[in-house]
C-alpha atoms as a PDB file:
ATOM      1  CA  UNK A   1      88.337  69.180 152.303  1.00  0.00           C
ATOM      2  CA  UNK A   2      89.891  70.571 149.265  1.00  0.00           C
ATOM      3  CA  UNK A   3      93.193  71.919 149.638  1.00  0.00           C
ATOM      4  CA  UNK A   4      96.637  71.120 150.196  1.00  0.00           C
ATOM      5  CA  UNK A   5      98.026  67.291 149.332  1.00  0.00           C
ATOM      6  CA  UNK A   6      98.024  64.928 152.157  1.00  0.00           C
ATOM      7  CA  UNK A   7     100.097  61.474 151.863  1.00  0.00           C
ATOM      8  CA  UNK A   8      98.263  58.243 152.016  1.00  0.00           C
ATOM      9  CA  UNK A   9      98.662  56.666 155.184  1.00  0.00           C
ATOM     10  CA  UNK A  10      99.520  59.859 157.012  1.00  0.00           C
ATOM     11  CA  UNK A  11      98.058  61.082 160.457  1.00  0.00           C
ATOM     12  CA  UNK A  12      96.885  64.064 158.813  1.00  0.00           C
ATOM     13  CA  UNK A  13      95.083  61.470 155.753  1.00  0.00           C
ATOM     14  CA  UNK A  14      93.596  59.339 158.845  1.00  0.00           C
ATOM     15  CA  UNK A  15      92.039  62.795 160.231  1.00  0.00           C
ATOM     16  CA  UNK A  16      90.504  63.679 156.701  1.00  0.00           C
ATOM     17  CA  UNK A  17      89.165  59.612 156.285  1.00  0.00           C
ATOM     18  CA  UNK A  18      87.154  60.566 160.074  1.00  0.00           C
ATOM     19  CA  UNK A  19      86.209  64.106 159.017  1.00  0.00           C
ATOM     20  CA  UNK A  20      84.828  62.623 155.612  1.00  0.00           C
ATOM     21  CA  UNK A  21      83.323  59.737 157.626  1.00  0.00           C
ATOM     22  CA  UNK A  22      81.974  61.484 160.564  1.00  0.00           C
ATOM     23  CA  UNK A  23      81.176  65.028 159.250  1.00  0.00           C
ATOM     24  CA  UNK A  24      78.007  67.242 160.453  1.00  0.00           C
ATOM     25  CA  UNK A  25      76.752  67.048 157.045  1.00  0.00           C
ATOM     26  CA  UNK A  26      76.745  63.028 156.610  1.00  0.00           C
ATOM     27  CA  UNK A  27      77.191  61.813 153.919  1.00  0.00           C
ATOM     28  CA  UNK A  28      76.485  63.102 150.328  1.00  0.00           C
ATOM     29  CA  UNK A  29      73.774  63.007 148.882  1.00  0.00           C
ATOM     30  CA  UNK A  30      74.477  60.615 145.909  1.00  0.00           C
ATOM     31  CA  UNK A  31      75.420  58.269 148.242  1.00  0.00           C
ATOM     32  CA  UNK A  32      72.525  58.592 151.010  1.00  0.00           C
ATOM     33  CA  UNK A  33      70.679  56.128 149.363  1.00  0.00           C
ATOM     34  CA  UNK A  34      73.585  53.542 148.951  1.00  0.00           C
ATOM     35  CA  UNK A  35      74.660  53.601 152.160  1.00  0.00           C
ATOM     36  CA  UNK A  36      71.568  54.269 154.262  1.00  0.00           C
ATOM     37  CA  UNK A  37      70.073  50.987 155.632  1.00  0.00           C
ATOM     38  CA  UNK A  38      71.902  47.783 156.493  1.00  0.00           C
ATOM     39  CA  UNK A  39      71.973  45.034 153.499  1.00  0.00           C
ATOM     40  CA  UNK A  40      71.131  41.600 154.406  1.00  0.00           C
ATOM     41  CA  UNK A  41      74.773  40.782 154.739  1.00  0.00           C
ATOM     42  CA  UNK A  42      75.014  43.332 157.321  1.00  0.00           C
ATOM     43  CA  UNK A  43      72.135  42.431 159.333  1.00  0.00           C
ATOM     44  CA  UNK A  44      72.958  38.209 159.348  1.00  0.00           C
ATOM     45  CA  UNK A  45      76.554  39.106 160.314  1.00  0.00           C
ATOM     46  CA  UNK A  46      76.322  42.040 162.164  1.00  0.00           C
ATOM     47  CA  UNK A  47      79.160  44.657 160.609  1.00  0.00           C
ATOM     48  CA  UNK A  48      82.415  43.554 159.722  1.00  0.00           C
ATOM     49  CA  UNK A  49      86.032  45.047 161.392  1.00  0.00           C
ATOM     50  CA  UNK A  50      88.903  44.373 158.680  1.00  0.00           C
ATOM     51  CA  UNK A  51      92.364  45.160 159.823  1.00  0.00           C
ATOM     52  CA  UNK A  52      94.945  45.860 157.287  1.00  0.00           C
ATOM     53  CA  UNK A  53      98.617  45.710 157.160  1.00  0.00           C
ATOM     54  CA  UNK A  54     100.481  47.350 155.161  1.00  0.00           C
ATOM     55  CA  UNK A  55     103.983  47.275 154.403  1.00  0.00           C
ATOM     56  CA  UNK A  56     106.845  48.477 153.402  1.00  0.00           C
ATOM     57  CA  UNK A  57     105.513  52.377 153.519  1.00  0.00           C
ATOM     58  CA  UNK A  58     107.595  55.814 153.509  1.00  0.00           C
ATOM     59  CA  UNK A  59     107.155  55.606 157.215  1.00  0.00           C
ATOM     60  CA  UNK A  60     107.078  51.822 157.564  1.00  0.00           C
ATOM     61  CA  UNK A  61     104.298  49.651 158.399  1.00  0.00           C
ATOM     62  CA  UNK A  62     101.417  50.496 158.806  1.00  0.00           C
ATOM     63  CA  UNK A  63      98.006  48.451 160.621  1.00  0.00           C
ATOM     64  CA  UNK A  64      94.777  50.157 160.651  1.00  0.00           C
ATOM     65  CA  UNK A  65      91.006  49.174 161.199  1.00  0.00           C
ATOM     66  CA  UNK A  66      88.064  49.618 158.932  1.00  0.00           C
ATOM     67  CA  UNK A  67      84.837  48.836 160.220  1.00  0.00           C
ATOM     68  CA  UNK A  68      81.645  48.793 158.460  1.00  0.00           C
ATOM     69  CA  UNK A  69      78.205  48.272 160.080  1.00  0.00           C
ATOM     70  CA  UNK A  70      74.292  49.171 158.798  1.00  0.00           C
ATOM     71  CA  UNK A  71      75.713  51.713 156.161  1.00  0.00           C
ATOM     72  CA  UNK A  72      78.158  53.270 158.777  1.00  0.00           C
ATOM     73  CA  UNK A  73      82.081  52.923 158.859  1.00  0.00           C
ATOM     74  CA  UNK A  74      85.077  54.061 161.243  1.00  0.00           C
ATOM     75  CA  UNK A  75      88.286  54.046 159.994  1.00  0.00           C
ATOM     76  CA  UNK A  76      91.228  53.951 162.473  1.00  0.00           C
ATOM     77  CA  UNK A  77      95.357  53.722 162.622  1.00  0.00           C
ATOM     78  CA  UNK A  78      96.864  50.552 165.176  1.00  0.00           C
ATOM     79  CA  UNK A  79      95.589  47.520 165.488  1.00  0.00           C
ATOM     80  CA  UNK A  80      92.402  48.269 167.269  1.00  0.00           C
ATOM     81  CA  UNK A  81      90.159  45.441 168.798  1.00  0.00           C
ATOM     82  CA  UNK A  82      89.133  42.249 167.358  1.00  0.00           C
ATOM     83  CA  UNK A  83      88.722  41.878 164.021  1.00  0.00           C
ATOM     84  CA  UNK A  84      86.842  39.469 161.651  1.00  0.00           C
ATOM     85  CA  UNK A  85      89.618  39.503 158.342  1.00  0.00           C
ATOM     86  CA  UNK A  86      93.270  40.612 158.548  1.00  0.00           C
ATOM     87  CA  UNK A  87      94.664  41.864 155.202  1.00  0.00           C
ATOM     88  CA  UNK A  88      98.109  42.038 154.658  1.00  0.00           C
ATOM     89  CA  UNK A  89      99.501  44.025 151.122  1.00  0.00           C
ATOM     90  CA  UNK A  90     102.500  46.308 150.736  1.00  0.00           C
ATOM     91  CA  UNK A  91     102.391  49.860 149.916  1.00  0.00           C
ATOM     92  CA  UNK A  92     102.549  49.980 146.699  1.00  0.00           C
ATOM     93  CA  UNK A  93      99.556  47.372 146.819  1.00  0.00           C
ATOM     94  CA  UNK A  94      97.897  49.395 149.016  1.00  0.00           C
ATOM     95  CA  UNK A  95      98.285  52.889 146.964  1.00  0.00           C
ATOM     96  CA  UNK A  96      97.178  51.124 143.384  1.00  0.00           C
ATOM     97  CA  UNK A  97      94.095  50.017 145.120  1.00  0.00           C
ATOM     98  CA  UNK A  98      92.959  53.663 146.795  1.00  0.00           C
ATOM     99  CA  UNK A  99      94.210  55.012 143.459  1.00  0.00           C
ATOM    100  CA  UNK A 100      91.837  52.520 141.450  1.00  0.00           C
ATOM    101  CA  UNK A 101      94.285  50.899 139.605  1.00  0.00           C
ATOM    102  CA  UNK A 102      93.913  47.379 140.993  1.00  0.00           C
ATOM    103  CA  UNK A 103      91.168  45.913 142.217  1.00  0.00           C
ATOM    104  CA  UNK A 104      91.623  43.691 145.359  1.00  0.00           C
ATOM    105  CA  UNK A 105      90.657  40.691 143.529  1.00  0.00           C
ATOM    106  CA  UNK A 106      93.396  41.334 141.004  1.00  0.00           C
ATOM    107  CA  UNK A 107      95.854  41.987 143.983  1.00  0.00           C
ATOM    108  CA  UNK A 108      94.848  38.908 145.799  1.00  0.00           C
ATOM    109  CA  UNK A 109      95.053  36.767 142.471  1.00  0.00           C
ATOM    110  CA  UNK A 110      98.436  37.840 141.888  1.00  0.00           C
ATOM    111  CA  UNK A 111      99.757  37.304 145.810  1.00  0.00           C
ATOM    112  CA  UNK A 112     100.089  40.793 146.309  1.00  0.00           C
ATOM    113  CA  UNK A 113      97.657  40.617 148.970  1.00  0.00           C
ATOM    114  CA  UNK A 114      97.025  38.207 151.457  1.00  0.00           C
ATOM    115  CA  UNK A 115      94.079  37.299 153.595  1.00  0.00           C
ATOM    116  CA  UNK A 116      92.972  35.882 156.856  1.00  0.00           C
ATOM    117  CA  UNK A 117      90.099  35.688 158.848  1.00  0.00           C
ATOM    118  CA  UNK A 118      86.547  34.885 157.798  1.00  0.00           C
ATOM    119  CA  UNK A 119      87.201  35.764 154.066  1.00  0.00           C
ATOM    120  CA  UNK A 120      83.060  34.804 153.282  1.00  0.00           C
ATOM    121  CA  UNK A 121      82.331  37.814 155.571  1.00  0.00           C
ATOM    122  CA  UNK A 122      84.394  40.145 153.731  1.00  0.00           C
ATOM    123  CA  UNK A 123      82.835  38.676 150.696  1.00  0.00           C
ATOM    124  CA  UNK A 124      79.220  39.428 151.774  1.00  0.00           C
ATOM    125  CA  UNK A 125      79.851  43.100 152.831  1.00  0.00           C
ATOM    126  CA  UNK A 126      81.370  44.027 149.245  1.00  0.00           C
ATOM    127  CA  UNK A 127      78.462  46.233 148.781  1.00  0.00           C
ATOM    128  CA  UNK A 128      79.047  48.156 152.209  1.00  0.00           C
ATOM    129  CA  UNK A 129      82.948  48.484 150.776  1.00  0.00           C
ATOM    130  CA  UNK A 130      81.811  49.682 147.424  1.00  0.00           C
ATOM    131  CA  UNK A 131      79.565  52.627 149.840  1.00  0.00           C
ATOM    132  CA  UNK A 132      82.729  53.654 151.534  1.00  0.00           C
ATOM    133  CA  UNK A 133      85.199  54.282 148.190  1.00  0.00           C
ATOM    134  CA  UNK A 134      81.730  56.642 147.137  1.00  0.00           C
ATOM    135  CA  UNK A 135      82.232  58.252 149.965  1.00  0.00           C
ATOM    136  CA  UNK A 136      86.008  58.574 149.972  1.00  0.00           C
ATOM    137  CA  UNK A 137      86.575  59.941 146.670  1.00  0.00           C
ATOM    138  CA  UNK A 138      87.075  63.253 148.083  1.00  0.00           C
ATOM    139  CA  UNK A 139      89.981  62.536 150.314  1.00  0.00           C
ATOM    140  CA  UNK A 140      91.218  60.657 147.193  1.00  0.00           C
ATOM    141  CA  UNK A 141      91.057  63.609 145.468  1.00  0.00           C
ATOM    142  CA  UNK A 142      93.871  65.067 147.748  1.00  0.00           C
ATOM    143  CA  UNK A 143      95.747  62.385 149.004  1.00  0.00           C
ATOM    144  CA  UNK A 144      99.588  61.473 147.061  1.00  0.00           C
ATOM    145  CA  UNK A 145     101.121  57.837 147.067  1.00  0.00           C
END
């Protein structure tokens, strides 16, 4: 995966999120364990789908899908299917939280980001969330904002 930049939010940084979800390999390692089995969470509500909107981008909105379900995720671009939360943040928003410098709490706290849906949902599957930055750090590692 290492190589040249991609931008966040791009169709060529969608194809690396499904080639770093979805590879031959699985998933590292470190992260087998973490991500392996379903949590309790998981099991009582079945997965979670979590559309997000964001805004204001270089090439202007943007919706995608994240869905997470026993220790297994799918990331997509539109706004695919039904979904359980809708997120709604701008860009820069967006970028400071795959960068890691704002949490979502801290996002939410200060209105940048806005929620909708069953919020207690997305609450219980934190630890599935947590699973997926592991295993996104190395698109991270080559994606600009």
């Amino acid at each position: 995966m290492m190589g040249r930049m991609t931008r966040f939010l791009s169709e060529e940084w969608f194809a690396l999120v499904r080639e770093a979800l979805s590879g031959p390999e699985g998933p590292p390692e470190d992260v087998a364990d973490e991500i392996a089995g379903p949590t309790d969470a998981d099991a009582a509500a079945g997965g979670i789908a979590v559309r997000h909107r964001v805004t204001d981008g270089p090439d202007g909105d943007v919706d995608y899908v994240v869905r997470a379900r026993s220790g297994r995720f799918s990331i997509e671009p539109g706004a695919v299917g039904p979904v359980d939360v809708e997120i709604t943040e701008s860009y820069e928003s967006a970028a400071a939280i795959s960068q890691g410098t704002l949490t979502p709490a801290e996002a939410f706290a200060d209105g940048r980001l806005k929620l909708g849906g069953d919020v207690a949902r997305l609450a219980a599957s934190q630890d599935d969330f947590a699973a997926l930055a592991v295993l996104l750090a190395p698109v991270r590692a080559v994606t600009t904002h």
